[in-house]
PDB file of N, CA and C in Angstrom:
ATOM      1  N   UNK A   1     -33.761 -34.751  12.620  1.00  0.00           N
ATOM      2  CA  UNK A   1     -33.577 -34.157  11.317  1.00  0.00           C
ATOM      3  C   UNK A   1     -33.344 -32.653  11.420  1.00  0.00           C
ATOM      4  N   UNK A   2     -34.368 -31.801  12.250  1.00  0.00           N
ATOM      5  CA  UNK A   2     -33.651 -30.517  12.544  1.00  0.00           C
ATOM      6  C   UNK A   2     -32.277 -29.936  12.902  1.00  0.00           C
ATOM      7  N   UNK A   3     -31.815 -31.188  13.674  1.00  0.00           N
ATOM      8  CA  UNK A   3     -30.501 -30.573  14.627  1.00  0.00           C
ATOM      9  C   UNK A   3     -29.767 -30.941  13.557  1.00  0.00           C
ATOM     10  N   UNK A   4     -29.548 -31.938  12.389  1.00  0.00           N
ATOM     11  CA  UNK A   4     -29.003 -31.802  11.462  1.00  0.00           C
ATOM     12  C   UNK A   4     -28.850 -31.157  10.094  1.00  0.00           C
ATOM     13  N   UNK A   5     -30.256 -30.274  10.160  1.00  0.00           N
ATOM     14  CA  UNK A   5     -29.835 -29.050   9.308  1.00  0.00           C
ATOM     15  C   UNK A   5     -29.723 -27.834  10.080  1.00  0.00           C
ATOM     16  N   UNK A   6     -29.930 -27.807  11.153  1.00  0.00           N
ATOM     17  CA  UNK A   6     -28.930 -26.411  12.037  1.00  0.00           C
ATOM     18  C   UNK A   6     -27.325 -26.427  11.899  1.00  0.00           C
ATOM     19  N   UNK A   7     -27.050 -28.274  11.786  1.00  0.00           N
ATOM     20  CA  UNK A   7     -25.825 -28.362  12.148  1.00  0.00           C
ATOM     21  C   UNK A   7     -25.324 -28.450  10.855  1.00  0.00           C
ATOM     22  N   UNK A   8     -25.607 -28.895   9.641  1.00  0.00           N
ATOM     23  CA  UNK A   8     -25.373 -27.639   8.419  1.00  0.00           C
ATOM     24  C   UNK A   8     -25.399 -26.718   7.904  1.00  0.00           C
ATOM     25  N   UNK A   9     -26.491 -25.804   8.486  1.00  0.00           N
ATOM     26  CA  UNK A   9     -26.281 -24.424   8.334  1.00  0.00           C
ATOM     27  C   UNK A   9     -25.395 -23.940   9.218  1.00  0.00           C
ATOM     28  N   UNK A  10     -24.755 -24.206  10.233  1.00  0.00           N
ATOM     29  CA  UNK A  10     -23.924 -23.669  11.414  1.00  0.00           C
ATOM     30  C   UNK A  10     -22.711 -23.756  10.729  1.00  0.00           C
ATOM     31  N   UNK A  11     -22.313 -25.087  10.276  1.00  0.00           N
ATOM     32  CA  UNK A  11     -21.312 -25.090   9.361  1.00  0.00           C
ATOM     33  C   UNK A  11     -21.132 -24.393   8.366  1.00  0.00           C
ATOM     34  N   UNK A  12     -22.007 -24.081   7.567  1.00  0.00           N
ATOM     35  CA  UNK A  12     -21.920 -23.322   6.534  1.00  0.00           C
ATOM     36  C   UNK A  12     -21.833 -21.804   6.731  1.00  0.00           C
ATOM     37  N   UNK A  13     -21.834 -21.434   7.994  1.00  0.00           N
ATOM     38  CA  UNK A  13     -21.501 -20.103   8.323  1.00  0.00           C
ATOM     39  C   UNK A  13     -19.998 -20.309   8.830  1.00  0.00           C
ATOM     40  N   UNK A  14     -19.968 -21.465   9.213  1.00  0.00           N
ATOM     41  CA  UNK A  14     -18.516 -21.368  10.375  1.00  0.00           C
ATOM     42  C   UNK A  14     -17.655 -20.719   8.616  1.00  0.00           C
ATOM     43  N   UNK A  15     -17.801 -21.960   7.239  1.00  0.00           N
ATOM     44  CA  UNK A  15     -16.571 -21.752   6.016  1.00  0.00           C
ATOM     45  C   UNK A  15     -17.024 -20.823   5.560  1.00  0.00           C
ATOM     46  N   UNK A  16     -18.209 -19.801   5.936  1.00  0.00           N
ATOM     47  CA  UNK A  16     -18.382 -18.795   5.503  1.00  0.00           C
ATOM     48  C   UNK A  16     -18.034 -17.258   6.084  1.00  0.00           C
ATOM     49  N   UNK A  17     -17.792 -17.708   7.021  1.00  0.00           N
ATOM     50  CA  UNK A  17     -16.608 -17.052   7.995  1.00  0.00           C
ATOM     51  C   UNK A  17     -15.605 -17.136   7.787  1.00  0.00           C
ATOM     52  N   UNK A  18     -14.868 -18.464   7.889  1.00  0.00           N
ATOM     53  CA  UNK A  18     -12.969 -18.241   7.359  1.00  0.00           C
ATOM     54  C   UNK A  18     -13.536 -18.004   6.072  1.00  0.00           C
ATOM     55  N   UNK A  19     -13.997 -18.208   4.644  1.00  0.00           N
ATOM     56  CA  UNK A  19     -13.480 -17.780   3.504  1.00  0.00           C
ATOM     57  C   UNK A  19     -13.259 -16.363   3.921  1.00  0.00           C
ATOM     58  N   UNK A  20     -14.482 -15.563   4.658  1.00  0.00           N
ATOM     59  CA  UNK A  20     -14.452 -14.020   4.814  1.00  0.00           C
ATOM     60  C   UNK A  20     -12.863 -13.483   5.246  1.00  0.00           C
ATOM     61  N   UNK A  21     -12.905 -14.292   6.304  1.00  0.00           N
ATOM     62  CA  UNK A  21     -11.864 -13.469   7.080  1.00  0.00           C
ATOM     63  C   UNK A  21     -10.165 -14.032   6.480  1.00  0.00           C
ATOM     64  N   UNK A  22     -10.090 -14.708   5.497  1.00  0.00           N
ATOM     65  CA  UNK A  22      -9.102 -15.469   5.296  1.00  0.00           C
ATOM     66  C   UNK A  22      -9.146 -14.632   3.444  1.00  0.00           C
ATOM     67  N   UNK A  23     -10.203 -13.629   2.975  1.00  0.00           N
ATOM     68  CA  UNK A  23      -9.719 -12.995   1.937  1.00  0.00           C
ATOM     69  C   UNK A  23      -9.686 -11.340   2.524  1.00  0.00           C
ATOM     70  N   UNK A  24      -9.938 -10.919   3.802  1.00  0.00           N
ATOM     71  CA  UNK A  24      -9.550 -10.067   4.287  1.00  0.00           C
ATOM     72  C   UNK A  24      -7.885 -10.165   4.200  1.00  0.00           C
ATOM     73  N   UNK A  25      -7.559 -10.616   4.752  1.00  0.00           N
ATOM     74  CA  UNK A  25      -6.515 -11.331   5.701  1.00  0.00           C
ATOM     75  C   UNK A  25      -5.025 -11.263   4.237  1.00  0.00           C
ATOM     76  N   UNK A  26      -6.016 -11.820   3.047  1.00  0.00           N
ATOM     77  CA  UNK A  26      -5.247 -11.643   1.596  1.00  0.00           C
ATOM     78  C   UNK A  26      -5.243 -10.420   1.309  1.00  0.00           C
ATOM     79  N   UNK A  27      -6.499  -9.275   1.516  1.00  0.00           N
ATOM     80  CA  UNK A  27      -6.137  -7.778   0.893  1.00  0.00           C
ATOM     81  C   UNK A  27      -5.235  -7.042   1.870  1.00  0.00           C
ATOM     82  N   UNK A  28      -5.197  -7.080   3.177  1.00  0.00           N
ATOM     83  CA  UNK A  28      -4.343  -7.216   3.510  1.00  0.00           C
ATOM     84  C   UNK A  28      -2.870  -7.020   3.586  1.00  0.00           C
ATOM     85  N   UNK A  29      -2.636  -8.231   3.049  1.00  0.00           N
ATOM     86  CA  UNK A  29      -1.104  -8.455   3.078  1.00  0.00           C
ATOM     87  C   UNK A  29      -1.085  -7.813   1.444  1.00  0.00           C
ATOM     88  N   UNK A  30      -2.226  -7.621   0.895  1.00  0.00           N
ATOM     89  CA  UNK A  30      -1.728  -7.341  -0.610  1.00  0.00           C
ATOM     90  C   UNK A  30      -1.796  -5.773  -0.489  1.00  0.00           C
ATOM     91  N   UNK A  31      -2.430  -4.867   0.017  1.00  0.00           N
ATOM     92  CA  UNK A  31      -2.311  -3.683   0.528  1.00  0.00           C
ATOM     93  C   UNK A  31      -1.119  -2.604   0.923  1.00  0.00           C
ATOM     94  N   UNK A  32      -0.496  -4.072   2.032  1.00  0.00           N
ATOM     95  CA  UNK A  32       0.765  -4.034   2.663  1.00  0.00           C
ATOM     96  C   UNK A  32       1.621  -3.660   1.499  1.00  0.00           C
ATOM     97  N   UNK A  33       1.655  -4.653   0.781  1.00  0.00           N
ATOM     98  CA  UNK A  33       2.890  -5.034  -0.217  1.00  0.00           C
ATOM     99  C   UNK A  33       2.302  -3.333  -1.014  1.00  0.00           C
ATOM    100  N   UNK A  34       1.688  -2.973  -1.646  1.00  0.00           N
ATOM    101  CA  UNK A  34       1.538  -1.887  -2.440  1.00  0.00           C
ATOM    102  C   UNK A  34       1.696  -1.030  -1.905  1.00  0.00           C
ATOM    103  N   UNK A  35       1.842  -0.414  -0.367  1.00  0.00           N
ATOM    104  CA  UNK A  35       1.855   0.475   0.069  1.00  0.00           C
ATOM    105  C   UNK A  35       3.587   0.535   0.137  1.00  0.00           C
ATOM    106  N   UNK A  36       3.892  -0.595   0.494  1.00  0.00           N
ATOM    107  CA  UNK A  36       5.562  -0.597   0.766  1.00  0.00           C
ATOM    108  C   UNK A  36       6.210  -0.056  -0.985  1.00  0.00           C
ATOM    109  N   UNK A  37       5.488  -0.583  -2.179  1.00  0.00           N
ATOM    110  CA  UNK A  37       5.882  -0.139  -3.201  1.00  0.00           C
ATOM    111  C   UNK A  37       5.818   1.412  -3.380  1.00  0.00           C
ATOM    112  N   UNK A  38       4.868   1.959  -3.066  1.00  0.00           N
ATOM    113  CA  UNK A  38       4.416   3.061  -3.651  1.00  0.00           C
ATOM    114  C   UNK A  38       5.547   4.077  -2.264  1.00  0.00           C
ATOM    115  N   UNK A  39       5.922   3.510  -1.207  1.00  0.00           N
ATOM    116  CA  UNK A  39       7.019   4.206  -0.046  1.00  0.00           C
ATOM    117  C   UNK A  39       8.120   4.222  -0.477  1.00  0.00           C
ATOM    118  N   UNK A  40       8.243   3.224  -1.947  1.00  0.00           N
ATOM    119  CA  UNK A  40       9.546   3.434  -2.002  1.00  0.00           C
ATOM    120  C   UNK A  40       9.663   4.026  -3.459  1.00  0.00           C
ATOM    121  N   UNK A  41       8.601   4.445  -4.322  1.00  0.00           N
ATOM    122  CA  UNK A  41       8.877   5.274  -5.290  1.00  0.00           C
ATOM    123  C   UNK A  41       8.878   6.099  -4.873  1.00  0.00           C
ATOM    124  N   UNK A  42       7.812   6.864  -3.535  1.00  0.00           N
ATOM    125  CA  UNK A  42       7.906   8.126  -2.891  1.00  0.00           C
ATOM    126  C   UNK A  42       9.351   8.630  -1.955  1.00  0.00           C
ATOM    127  N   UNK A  43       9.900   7.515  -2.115  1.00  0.00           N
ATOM    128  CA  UNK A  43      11.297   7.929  -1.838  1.00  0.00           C
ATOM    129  C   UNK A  43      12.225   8.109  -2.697  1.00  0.00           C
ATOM    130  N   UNK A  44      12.236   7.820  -4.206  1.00  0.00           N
ATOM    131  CA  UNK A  44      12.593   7.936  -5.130  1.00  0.00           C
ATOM    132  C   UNK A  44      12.558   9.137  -5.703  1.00  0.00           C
ATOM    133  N   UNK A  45      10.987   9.341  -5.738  1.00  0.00           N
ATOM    134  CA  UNK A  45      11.097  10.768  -6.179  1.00  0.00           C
ATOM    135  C   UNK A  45      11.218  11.960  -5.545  1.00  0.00           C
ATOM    136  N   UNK A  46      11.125  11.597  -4.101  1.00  0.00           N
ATOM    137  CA  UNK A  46      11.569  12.937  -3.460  1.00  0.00           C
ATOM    138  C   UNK A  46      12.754  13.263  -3.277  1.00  0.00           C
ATOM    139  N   UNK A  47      14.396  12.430  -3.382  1.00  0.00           N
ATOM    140  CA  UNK A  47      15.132  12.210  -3.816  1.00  0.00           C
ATOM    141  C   UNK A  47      15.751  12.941  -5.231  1.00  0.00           C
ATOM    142  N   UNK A  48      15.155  12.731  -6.138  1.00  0.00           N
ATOM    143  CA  UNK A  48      14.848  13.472  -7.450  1.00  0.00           C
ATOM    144  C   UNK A  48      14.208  15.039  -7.124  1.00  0.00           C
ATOM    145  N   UNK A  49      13.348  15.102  -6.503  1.00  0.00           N
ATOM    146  CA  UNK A  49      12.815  16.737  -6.287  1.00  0.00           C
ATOM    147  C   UNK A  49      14.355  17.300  -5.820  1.00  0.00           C
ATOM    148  N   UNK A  50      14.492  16.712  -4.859  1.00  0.00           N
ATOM    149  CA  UNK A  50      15.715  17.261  -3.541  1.00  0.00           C
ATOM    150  C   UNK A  50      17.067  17.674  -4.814  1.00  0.00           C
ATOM    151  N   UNK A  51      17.276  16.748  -5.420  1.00  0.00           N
ATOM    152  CA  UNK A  51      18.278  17.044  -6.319  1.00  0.00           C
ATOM    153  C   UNK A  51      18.226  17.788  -7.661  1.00  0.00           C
ATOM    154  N   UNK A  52      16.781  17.852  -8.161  1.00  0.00           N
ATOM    155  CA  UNK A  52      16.444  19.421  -8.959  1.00  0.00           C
ATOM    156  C   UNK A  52      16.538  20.413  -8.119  1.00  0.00           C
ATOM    157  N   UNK A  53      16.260  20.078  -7.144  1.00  0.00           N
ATOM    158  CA  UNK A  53      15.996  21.994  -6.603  1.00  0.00           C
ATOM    159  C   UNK A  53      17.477  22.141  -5.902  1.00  0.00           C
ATOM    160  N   UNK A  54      18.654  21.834  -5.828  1.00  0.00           N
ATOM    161  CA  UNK A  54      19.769  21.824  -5.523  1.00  0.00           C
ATOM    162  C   UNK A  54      20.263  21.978  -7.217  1.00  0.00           C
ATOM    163  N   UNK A  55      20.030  21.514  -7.813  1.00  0.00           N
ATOM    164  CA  UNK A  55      20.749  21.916  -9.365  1.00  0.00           C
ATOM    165  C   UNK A  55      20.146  23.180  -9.598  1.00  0.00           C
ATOM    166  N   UNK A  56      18.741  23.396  -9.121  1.00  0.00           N
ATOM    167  CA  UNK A  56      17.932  25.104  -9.638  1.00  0.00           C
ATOM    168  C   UNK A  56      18.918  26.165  -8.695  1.00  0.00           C
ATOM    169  N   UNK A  57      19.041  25.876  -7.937  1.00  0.00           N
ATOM    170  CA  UNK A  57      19.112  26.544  -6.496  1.00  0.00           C
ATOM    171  C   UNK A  57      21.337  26.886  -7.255  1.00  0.00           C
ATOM    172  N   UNK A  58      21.647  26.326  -7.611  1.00  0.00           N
ATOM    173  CA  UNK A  58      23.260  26.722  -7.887  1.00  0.00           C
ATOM    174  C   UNK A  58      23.018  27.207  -9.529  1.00  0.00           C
ATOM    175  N   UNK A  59      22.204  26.840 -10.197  1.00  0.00           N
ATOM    176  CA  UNK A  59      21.976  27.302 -11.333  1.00  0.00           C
ATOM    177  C   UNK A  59      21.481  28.696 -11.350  1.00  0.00           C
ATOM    178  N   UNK A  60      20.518  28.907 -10.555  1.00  0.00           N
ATOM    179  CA  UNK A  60      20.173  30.579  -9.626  1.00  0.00           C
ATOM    180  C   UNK A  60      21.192  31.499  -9.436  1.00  0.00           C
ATOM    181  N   UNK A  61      22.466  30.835  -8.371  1.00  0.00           N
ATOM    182  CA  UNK A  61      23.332  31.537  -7.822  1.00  0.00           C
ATOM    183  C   UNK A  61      24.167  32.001  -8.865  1.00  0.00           C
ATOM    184  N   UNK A  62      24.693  30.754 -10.127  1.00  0.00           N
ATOM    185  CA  UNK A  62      25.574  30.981 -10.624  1.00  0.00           C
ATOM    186  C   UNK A  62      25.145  32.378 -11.652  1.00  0.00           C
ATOM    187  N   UNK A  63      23.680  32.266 -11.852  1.00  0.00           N
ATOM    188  CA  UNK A  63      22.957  33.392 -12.802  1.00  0.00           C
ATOM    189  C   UNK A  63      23.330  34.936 -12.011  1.00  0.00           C
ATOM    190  N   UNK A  64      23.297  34.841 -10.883  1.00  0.00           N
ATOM    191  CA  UNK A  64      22.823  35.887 -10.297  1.00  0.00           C
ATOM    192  C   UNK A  64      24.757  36.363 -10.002  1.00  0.00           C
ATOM    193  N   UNK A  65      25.895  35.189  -9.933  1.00  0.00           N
ATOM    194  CA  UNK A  65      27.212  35.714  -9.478  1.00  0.00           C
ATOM    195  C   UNK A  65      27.371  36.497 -10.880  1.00  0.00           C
ATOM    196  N   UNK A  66      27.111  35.442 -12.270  1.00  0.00           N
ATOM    197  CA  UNK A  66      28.111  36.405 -13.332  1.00  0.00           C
ATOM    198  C   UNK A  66      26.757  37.582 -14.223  1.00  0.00           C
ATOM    199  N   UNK A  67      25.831  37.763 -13.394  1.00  0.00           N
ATOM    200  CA  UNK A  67      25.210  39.073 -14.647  1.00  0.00           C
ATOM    201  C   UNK A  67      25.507  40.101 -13.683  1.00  0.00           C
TER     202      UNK A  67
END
């Protein structure tokens, strides 16, 4: 009777182990995925910076050719 509740509690660590490591395993890949989102708004908007400060930057010059 002992070795058969060791050998349910043993079990019950083994699925208490994969659930663990199997919702790691989900943040994860869900991590992944948000980080790849947020790499590609940060490429978006630096994109957008790059092209204000190229519109400031001739908007400058043109101030500074005709006063």
């Amino acid at each position: 009777m002992n070795n058969k509740a060791l050998s349910n509690q043993s079990n019950q660590n083994d699925d208490y182990v994969q659930r663990s490591q199997a919702e790691m395993q989900r943040r994860f890949v869900d991590l992944q995925f948000k980080r790849s989102e947020l790499e590609k708004q940060l490429k978006i908007v630096n994109e957008v910076l790059f092209s204000l400060g190229r519109e400031m930057e001739q908007h400058f010059s043109y101030d500074q050719f005709y006063k």
